[in-house]
PDB file of N, CA and C in Angstrom:
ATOM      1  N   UNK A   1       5.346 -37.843   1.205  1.00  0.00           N
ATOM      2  CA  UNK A   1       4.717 -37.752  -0.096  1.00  0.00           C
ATOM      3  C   UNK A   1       3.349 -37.083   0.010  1.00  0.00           C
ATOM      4  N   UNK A   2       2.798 -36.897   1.045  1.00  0.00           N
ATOM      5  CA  UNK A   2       1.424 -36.460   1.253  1.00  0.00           C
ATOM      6  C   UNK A   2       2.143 -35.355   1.189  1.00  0.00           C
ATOM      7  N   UNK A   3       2.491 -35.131   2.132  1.00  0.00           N
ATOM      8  CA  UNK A   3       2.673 -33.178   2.072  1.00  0.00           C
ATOM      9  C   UNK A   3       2.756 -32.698   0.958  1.00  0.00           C
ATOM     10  N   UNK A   4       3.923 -33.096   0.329  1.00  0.00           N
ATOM     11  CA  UNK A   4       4.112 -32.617  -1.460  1.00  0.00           C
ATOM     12  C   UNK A   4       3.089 -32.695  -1.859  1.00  0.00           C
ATOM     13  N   UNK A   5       2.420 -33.526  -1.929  1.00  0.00           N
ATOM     14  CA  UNK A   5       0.852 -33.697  -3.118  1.00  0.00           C
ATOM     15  C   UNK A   5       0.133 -32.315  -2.320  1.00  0.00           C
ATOM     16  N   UNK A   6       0.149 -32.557  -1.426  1.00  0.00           N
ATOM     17  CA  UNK A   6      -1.033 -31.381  -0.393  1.00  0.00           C
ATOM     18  C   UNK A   6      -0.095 -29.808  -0.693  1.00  0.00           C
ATOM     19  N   UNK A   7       0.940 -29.600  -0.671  1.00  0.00           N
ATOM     20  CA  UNK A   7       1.640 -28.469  -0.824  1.00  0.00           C
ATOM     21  C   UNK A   7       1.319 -28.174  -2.314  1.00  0.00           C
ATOM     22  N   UNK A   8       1.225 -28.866  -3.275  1.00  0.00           N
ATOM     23  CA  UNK A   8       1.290 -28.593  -4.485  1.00  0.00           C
ATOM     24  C   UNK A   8      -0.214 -27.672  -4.847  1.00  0.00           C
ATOM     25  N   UNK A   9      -1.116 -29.416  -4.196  1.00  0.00           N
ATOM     26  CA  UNK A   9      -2.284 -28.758  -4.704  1.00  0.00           C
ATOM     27  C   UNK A   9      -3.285 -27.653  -3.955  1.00  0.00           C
ATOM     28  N   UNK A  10      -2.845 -27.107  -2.623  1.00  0.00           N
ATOM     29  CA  UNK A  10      -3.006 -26.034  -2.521  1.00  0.00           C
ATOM     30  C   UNK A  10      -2.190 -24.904  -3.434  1.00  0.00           C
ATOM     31  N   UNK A  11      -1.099 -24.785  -3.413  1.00  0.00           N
ATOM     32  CA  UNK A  11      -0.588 -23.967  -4.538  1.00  0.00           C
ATOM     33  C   UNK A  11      -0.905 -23.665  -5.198  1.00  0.00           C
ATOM     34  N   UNK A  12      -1.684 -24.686  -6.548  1.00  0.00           N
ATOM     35  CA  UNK A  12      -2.417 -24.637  -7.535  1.00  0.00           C
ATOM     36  C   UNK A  12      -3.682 -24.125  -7.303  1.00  0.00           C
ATOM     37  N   UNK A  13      -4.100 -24.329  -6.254  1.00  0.00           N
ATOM     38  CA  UNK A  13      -5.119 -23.757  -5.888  1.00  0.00           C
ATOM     39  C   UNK A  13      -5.254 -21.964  -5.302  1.00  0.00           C
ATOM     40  N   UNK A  14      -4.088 -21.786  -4.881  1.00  0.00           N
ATOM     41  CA  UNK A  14      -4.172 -20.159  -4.316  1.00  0.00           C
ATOM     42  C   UNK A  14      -3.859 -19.850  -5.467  1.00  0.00           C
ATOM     43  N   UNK A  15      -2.538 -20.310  -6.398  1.00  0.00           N
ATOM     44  CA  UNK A  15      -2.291 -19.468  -7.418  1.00  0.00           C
ATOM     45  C   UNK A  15      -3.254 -18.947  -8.851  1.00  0.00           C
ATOM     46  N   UNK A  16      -4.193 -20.016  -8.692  1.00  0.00           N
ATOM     47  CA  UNK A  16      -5.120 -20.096 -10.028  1.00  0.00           C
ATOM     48  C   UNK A  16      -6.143 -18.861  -9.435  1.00  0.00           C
ATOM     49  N   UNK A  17      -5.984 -18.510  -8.154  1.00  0.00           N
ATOM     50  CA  UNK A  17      -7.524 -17.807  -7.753  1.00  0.00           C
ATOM     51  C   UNK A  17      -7.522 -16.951  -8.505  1.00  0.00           C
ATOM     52  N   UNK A  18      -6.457 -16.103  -8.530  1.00  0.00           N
ATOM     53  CA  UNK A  18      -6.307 -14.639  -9.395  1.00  0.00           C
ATOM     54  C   UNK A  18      -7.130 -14.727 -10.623  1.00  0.00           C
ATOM     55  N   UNK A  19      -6.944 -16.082 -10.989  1.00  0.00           N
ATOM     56  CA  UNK A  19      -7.424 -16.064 -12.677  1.00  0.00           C
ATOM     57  C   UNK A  19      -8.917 -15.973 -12.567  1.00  0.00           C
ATOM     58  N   UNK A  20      -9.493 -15.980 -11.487  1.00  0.00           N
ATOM     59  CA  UNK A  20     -10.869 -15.784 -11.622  1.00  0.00           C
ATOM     60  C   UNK A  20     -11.290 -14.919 -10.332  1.00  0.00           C
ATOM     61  N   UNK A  21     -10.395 -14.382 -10.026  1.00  0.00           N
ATOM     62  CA  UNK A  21     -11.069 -12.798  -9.424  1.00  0.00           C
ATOM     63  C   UNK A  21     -10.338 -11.666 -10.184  1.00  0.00           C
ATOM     64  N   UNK A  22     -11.371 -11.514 -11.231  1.00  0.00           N
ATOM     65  CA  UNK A  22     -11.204 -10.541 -11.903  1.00  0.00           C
ATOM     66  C   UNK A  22     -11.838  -9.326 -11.454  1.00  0.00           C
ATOM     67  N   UNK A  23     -11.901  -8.043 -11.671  1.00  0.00           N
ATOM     68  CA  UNK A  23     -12.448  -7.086 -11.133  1.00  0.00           C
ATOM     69  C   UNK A  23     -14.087  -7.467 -11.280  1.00  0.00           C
ATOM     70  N   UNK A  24     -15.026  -6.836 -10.402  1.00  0.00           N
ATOM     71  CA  UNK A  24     -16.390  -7.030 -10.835  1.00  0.00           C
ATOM     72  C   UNK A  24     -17.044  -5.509 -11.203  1.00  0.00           C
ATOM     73  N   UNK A  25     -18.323  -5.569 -11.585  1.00  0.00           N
ATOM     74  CA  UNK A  25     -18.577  -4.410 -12.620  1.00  0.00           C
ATOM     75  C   UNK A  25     -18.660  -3.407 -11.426  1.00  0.00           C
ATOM     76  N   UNK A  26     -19.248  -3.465 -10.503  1.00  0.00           N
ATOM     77  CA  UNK A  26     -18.907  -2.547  -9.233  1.00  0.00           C
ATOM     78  C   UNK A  26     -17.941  -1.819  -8.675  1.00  0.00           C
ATOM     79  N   UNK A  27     -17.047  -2.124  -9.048  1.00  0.00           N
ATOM     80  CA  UNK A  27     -15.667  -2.347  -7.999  1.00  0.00           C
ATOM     81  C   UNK A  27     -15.346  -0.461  -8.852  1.00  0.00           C
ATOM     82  N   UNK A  28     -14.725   0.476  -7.620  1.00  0.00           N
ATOM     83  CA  UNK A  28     -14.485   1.567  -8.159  1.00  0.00           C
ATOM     84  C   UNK A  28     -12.851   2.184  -7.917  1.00  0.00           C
ATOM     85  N   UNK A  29     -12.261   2.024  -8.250  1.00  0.00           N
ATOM     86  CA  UNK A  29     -10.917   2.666  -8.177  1.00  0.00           C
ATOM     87  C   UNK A  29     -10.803   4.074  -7.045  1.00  0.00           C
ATOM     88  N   UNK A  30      -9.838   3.376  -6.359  1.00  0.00           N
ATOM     89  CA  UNK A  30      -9.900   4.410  -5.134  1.00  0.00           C
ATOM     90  C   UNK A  30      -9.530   5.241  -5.435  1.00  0.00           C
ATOM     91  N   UNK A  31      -9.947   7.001  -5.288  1.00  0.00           N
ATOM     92  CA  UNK A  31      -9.656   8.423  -5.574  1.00  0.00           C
ATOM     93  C   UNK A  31      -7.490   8.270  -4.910  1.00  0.00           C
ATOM     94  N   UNK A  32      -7.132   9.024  -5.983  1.00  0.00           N
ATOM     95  CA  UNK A  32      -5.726   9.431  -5.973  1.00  0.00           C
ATOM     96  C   UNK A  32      -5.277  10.254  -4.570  1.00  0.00           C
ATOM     97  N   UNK A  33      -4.807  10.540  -3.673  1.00  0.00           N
ATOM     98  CA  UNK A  33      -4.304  11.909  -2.728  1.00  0.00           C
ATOM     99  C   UNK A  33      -3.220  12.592  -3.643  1.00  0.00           C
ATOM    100  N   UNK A  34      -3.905  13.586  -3.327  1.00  0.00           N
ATOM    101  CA  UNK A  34      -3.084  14.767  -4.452  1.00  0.00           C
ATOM    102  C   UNK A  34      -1.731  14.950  -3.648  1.00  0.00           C
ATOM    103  N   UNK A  35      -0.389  15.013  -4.598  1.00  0.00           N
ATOM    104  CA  UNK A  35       0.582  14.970  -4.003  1.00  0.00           C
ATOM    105  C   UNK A  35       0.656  16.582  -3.008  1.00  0.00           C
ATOM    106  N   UNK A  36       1.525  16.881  -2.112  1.00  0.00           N
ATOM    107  CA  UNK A  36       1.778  18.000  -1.575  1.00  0.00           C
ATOM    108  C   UNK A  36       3.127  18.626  -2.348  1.00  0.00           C
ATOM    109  N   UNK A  37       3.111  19.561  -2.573  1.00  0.00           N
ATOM    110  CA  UNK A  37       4.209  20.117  -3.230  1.00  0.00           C
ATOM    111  C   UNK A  37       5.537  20.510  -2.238  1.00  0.00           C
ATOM    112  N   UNK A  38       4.578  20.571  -0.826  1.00  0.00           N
ATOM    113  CA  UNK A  38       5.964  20.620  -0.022  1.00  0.00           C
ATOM    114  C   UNK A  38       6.792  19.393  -0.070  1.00  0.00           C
ATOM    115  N   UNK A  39       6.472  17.982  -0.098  1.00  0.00           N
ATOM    116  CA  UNK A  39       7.107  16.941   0.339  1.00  0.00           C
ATOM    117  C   UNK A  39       7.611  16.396  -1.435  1.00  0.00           C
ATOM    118  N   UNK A  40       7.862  17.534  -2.243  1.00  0.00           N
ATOM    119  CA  UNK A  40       8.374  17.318  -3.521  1.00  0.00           C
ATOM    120  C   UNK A  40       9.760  18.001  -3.963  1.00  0.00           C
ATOM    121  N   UNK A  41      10.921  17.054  -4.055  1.00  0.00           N
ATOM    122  CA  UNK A  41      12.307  18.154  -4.174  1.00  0.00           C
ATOM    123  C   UNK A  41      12.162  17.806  -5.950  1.00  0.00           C
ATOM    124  N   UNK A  42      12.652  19.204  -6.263  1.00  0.00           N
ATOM    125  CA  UNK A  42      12.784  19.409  -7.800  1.00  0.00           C
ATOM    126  C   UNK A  42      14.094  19.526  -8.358  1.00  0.00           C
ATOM    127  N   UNK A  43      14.927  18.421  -8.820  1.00  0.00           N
ATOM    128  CA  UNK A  43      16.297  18.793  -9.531  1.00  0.00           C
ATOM    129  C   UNK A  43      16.829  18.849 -10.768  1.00  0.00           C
ATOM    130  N   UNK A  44      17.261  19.535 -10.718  1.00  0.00           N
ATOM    131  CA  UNK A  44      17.219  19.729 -12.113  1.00  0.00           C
ATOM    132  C   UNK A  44      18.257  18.647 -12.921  1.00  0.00           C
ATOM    133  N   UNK A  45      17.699  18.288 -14.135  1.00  0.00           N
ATOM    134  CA  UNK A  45      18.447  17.211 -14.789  1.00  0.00           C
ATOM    135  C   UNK A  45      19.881  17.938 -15.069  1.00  0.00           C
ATOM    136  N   UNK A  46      21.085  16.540 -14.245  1.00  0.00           N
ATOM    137  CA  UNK A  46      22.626  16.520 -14.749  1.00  0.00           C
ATOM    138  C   UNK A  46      23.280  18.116 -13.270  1.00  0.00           C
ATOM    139  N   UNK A  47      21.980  18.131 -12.372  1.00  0.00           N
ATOM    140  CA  UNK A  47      22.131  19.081 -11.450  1.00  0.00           C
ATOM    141  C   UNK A  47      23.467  18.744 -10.256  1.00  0.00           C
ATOM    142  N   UNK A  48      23.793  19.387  -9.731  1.00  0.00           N
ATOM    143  CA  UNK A  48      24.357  19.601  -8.852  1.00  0.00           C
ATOM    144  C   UNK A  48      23.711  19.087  -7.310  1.00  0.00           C
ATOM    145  N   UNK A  49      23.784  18.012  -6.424  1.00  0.00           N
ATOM    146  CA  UNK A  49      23.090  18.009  -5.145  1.00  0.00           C
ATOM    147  C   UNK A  49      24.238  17.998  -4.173  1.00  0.00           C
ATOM    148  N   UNK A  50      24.092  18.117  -2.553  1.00  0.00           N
ATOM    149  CA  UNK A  50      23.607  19.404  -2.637  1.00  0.00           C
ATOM    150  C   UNK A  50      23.723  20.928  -3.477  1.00  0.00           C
ATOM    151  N   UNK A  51      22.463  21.767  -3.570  1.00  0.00           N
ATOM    152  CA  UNK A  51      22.565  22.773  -4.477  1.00  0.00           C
ATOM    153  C   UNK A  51      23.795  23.334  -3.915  1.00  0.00           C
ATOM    154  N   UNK A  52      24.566  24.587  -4.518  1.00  0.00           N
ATOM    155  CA  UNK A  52      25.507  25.281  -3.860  1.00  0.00           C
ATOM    156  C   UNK A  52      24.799  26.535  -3.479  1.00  0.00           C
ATOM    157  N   UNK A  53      24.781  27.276  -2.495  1.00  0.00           N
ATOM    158  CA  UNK A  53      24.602  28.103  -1.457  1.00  0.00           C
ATOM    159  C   UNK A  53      24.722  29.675  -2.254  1.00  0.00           C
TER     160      UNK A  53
END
């Protein structure tokens, strides 16, 4: 019965953290990496794969 009580109320406890780490006014969104166009296949919608030759 301890464990359960102790399992729970950590639980309640990791799960609630979120609710109060909200972003802070600092915090800056990490820059995007621009995709490479080589490592991009383009198909065309209702296409054929493999293309035919």
């Amino acid at each position: 019965m301890k464990t359960l009580t102790t399992s729970m109320l950590l639980s309640v406890i990791f799960l609630s953290a979120g609710a109060f780490a909200g972003p802070g006014p600092k915090m800056q969104p990490a820059p995007a990496a621009p995709a490479a166009s080589l490592n991009v296949t383009v198909i065309a919608k209702n296409g054929v794969w493999p293309p035919a030759a």
